[in-house]
N, C-alpha and C. Protein backbone atom coordinates (compact mmCIF):
# COMPACT_ATOMS: atom_id res chain seq x y z
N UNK A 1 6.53 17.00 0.36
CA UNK A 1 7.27 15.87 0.89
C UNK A 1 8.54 15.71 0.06
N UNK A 2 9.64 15.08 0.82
CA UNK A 2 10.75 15.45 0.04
C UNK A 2 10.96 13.92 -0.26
N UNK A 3 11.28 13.81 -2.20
CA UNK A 3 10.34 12.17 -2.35
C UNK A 3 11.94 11.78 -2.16
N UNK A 4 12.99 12.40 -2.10
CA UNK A 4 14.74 11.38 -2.21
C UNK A 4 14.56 10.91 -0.64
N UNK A 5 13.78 12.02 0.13
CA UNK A 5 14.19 10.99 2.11
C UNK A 5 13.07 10.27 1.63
N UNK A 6 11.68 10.28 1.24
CA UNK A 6 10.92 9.23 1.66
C UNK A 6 11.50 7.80 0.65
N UNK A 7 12.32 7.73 -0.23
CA UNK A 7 12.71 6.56 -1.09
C UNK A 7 13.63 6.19 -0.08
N UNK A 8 14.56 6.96 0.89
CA UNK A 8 15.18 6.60 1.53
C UNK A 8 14.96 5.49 3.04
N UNK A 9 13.54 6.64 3.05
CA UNK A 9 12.82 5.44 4.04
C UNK A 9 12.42 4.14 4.12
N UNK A 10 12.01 4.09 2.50
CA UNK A 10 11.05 2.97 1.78
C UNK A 10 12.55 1.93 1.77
N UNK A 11 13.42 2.20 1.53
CA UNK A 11 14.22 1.34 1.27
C UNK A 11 14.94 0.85 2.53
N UNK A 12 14.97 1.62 3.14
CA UNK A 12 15.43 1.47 4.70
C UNK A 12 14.27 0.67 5.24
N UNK A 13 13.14 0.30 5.46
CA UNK A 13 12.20 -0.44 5.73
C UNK A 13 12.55 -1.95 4.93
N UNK A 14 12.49 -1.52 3.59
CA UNK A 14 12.43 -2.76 3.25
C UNK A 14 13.45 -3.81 3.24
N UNK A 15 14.61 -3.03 4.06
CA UNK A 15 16.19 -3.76 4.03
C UNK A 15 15.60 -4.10 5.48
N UNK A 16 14.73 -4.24 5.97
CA UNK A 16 14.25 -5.20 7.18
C UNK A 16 13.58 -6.36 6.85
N UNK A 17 12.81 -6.18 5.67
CA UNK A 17 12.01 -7.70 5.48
C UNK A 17 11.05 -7.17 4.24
N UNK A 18 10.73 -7.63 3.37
CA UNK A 18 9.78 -7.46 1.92
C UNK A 18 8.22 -7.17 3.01
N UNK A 19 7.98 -6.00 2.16
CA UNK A 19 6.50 -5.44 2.25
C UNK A 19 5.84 -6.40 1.37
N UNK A 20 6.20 -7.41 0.61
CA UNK A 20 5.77 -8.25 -0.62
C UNK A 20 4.43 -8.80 0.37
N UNK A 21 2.92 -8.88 -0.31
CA UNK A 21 2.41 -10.03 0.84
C UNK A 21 1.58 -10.83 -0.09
N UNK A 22 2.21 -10.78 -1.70
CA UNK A 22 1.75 -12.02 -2.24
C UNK A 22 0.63 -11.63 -3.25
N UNK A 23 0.26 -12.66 -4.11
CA UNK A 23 -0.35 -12.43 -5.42
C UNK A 23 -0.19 -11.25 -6.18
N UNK A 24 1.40 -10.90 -5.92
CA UNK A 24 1.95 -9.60 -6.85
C UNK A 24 1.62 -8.51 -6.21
N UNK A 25 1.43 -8.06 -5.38
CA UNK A 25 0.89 -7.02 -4.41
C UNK A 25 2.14 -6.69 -3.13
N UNK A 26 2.64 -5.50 -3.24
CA UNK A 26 3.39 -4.85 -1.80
C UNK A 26 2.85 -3.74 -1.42
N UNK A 27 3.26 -3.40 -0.47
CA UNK A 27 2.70 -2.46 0.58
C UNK A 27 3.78 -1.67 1.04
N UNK A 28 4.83 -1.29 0.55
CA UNK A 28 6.38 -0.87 1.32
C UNK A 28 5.73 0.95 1.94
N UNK A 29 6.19 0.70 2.89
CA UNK A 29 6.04 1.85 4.25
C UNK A 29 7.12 1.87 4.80
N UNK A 30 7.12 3.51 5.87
CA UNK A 30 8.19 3.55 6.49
C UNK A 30 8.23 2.32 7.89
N UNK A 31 8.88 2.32 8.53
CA UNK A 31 8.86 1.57 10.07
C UNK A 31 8.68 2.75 10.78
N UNK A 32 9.07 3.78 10.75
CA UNK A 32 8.31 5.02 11.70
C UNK A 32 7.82 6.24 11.04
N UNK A 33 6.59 5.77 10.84
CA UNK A 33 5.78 7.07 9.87
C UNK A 33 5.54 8.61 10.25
N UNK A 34 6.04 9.03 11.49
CA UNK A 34 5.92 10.06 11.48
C UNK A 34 6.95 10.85 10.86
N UNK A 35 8.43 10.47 10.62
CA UNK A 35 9.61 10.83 10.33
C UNK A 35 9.58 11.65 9.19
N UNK A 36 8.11 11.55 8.06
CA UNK A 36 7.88 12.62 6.87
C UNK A 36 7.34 13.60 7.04
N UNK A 37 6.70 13.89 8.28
CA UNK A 37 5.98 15.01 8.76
C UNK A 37 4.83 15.48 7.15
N UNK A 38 3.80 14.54 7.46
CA UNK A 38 2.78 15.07 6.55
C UNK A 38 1.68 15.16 7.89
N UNK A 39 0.35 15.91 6.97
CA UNK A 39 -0.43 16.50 7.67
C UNK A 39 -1.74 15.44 7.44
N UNK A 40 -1.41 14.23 6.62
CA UNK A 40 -2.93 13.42 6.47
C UNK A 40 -2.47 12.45 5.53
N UNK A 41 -2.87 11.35 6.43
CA UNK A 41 -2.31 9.67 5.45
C UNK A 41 -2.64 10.06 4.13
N UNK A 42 -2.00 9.72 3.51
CA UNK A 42 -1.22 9.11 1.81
C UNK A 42 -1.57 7.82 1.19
N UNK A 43 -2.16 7.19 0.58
CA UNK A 43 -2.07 5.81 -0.27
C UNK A 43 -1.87 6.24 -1.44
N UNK A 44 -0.69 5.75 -2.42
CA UNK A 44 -0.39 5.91 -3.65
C UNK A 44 -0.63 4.21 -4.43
N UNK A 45 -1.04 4.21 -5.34
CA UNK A 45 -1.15 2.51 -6.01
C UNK A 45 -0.87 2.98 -7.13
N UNK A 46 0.40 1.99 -7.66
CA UNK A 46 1.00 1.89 -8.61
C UNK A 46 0.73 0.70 -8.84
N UNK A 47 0.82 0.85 -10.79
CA UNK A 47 0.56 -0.69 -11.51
C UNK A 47 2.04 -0.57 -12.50
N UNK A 48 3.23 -1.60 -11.90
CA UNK A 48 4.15 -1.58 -13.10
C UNK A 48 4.58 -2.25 -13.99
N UNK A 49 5.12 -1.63 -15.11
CA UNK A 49 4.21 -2.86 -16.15
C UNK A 49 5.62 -4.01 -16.48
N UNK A 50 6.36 -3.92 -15.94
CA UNK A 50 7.55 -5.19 -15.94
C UNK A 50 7.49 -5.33 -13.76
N UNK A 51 6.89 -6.73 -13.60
CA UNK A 51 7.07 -7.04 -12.22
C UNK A 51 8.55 -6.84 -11.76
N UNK A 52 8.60 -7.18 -10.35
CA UNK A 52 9.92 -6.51 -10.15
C UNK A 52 10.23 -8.06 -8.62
N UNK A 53 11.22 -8.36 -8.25
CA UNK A 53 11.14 -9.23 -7.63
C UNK A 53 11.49 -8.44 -6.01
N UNK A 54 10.40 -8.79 -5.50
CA UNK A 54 9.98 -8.16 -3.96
C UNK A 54 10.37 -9.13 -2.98
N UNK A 55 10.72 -10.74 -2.82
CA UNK A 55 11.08 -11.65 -1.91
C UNK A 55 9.48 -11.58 -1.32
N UNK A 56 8.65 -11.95 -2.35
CA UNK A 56 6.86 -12.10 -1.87
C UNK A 56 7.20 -13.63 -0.96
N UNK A 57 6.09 -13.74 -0.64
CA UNK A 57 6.36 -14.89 0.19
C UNK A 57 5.71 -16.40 -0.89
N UNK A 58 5.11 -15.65 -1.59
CA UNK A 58 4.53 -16.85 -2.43
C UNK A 58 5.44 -16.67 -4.11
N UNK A 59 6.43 -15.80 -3.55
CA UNK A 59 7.39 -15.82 -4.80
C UNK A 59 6.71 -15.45 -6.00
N UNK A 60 5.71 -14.69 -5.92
CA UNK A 60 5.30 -13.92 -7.17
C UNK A 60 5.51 -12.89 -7.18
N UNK A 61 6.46 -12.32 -8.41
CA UNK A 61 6.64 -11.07 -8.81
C UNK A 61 5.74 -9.73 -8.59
N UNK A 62 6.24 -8.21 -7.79
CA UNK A 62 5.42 -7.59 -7.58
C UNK A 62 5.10 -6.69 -8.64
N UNK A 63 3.92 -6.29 -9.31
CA UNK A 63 3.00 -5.88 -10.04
C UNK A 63 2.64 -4.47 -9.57
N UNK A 64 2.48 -4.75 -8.46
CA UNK A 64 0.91 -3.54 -7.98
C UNK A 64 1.18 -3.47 -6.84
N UNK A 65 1.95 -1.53 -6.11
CA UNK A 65 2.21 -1.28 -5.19
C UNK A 65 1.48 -0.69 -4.45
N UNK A 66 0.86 -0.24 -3.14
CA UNK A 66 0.73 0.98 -2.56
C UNK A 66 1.41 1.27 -1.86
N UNK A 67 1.70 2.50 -1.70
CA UNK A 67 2.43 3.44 -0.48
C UNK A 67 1.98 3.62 0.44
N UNK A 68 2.01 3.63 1.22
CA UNK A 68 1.56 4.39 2.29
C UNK A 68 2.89 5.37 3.29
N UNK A 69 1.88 6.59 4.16
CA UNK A 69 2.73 7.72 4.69
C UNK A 69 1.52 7.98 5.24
N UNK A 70 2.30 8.48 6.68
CA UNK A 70 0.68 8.60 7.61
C UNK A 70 1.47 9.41 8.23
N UNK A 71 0.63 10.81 9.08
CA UNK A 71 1.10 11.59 10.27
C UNK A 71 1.43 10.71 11.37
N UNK A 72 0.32 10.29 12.03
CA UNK A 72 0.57 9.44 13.04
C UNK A 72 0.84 8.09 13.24
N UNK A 73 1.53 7.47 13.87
CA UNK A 73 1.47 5.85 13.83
C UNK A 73 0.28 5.56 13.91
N UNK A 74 -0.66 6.16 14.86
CA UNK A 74 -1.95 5.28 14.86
C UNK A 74 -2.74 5.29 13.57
N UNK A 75 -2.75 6.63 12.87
CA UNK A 75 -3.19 6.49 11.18
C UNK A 75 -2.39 5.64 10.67
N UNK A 76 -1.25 5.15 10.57
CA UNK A 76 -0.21 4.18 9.80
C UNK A 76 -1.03 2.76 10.07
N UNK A 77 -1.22 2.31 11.07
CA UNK A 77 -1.54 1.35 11.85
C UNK A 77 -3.12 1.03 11.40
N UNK A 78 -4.15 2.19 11.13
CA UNK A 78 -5.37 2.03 10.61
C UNK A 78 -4.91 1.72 9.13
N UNK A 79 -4.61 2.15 8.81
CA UNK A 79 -4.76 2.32 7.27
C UNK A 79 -4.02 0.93 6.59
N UNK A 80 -2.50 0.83 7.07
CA UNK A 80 -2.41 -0.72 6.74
C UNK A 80 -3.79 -1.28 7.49
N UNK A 81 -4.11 -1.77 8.43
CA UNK A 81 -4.85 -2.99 8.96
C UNK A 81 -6.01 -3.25 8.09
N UNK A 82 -6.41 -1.50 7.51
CA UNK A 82 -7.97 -1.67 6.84
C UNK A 82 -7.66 -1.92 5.43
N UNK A 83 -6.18 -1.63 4.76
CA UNK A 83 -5.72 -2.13 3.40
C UNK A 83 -5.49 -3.62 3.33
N UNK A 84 -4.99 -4.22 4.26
CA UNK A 84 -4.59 -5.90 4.14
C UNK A 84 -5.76 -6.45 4.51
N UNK A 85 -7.05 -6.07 5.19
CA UNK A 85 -8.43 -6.51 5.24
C UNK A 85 -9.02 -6.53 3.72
N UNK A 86 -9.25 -5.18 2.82
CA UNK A 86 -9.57 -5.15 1.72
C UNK A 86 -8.67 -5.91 0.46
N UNK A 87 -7.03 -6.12 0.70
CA UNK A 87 -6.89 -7.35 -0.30
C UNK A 87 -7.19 -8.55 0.07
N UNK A 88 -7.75 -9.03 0.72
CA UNK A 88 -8.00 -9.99 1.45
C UNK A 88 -9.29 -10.35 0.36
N UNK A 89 -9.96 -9.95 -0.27
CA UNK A 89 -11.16 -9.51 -1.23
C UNK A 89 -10.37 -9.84 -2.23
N UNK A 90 -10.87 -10.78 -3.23
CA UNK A 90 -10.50 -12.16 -4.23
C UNK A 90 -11.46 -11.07 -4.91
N UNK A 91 -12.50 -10.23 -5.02
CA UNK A 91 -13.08 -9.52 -6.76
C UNK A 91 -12.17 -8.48 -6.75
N UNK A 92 -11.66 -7.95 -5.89
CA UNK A 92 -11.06 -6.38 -5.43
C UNK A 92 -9.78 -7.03 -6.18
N UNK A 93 -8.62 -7.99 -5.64
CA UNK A 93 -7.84 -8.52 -6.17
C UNK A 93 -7.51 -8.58 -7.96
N UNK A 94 -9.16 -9.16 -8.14
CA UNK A 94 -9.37 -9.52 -9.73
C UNK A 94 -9.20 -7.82 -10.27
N UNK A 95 -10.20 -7.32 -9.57
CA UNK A 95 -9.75 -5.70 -10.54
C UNK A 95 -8.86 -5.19 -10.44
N UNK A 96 -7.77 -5.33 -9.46
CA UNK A 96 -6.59 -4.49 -8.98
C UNK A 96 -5.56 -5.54 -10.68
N UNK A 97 -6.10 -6.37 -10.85
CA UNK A 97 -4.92 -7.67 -11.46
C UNK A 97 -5.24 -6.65 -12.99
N UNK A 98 -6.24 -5.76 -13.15
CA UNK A 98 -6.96 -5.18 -14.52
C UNK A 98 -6.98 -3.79 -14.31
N UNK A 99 -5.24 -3.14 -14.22
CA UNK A 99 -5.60 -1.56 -13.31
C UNK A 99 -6.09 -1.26 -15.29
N UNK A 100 -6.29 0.28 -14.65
CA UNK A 100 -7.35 1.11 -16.03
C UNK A 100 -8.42 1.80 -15.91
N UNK A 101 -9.03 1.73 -14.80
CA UNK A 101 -10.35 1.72 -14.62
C UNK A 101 -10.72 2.28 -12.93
N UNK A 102 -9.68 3.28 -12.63
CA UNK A 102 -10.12 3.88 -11.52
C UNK A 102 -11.02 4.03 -10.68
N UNK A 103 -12.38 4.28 -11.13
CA UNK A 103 -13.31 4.29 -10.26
C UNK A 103 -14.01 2.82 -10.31
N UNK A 104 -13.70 2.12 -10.74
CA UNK A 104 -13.91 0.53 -10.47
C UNK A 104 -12.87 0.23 -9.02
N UNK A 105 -11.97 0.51 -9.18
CA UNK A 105 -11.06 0.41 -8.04
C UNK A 105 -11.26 0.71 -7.01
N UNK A 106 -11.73 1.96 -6.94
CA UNK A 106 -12.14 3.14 -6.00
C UNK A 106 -13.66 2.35 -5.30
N UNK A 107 -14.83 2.08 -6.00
CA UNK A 107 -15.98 1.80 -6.05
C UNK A 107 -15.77 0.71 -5.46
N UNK A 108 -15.10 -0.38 -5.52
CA UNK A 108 -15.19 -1.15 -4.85
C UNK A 108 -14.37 -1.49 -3.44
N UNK A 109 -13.56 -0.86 -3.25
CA UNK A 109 -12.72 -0.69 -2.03
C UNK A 109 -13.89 -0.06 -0.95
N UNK A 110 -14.64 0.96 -1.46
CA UNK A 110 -15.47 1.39 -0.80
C UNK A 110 -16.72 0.43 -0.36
N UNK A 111 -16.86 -0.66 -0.97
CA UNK A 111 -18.11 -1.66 -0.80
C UNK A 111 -17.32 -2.50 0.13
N UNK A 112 -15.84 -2.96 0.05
CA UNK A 112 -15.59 -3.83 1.17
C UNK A 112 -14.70 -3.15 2.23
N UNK A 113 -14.40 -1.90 2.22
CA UNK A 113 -14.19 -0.91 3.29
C UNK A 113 -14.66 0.13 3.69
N UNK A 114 -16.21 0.56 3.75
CA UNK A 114 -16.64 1.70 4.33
C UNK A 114 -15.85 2.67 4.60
N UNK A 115 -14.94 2.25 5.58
CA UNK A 115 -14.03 3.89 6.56
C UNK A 115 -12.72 3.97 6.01
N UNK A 116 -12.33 3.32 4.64
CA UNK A 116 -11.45 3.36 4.14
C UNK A 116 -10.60 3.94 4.08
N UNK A 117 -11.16 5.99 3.81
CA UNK A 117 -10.43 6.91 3.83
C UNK A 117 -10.86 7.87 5.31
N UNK A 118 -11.48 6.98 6.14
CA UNK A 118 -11.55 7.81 7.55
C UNK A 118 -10.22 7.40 8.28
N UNK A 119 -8.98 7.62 8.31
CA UNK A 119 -7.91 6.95 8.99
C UNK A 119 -7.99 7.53 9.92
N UNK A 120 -7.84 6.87 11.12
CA UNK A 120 -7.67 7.03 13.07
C UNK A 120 -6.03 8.44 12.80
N UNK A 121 -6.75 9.85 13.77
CA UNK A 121 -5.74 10.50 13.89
C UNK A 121 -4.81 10.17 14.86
């Protein structure tokens, strides 16, 4: 993947409106995910360690990103819907607020998302 177009994307998205969706948490994606031509959705989560100001809606500084990049819109479309379901999860939240500890992360995404990493082709 060529990461200078996909920053290009990410930023081109987000000059539409903040991926920010609060308690320090964004989500920045393209607006048309097929445009990277990958072969199988992507989630990257980053923890950075000076917040950065995202225009969150609850005006808290963003912390803790994921990426997302999907072949298809309809994988784009699963994968956000089943990621903003799982922050939606106040313990998942608490551990994401304590990155370090990977398979705590992992382990529990999987307890409040089963098909987590089955994304719709």
């Amino acid at each position: 993947m060529d990461v200078d177009f996909l920053l290009q994307v990410l930023l081109a998205r987000e000059s539409l409106g903040s991926t920010a969706i609060g308690n320090g948490i964004a989500i920045p994606h393209p607006r048309s995910p097929i445009v990277l031509h990958v072969s199988r959705p992507i989630i990257s989560l980053s923890f950075l360690e000076t917040p950065i100001d995202f225009d969150a809606p609850d005006g808290v500084p963003v912390n803790i990103i994921f990426t997302l990049v999907s072949p298809t819109i309809r994988a784009h479309l699963h994968l956000l819907s089943r990621l903003s379901y799982a922050l939606k999860d106040e313990s998942w939240r608490k551990i994401l607020a304590q990155p370090g500890i990977r398979e705590e992360i992992l382990d529990r995404l999987k307890q409040i998302e089963p098909d987590f990493g089955k994304a719709a082709s």
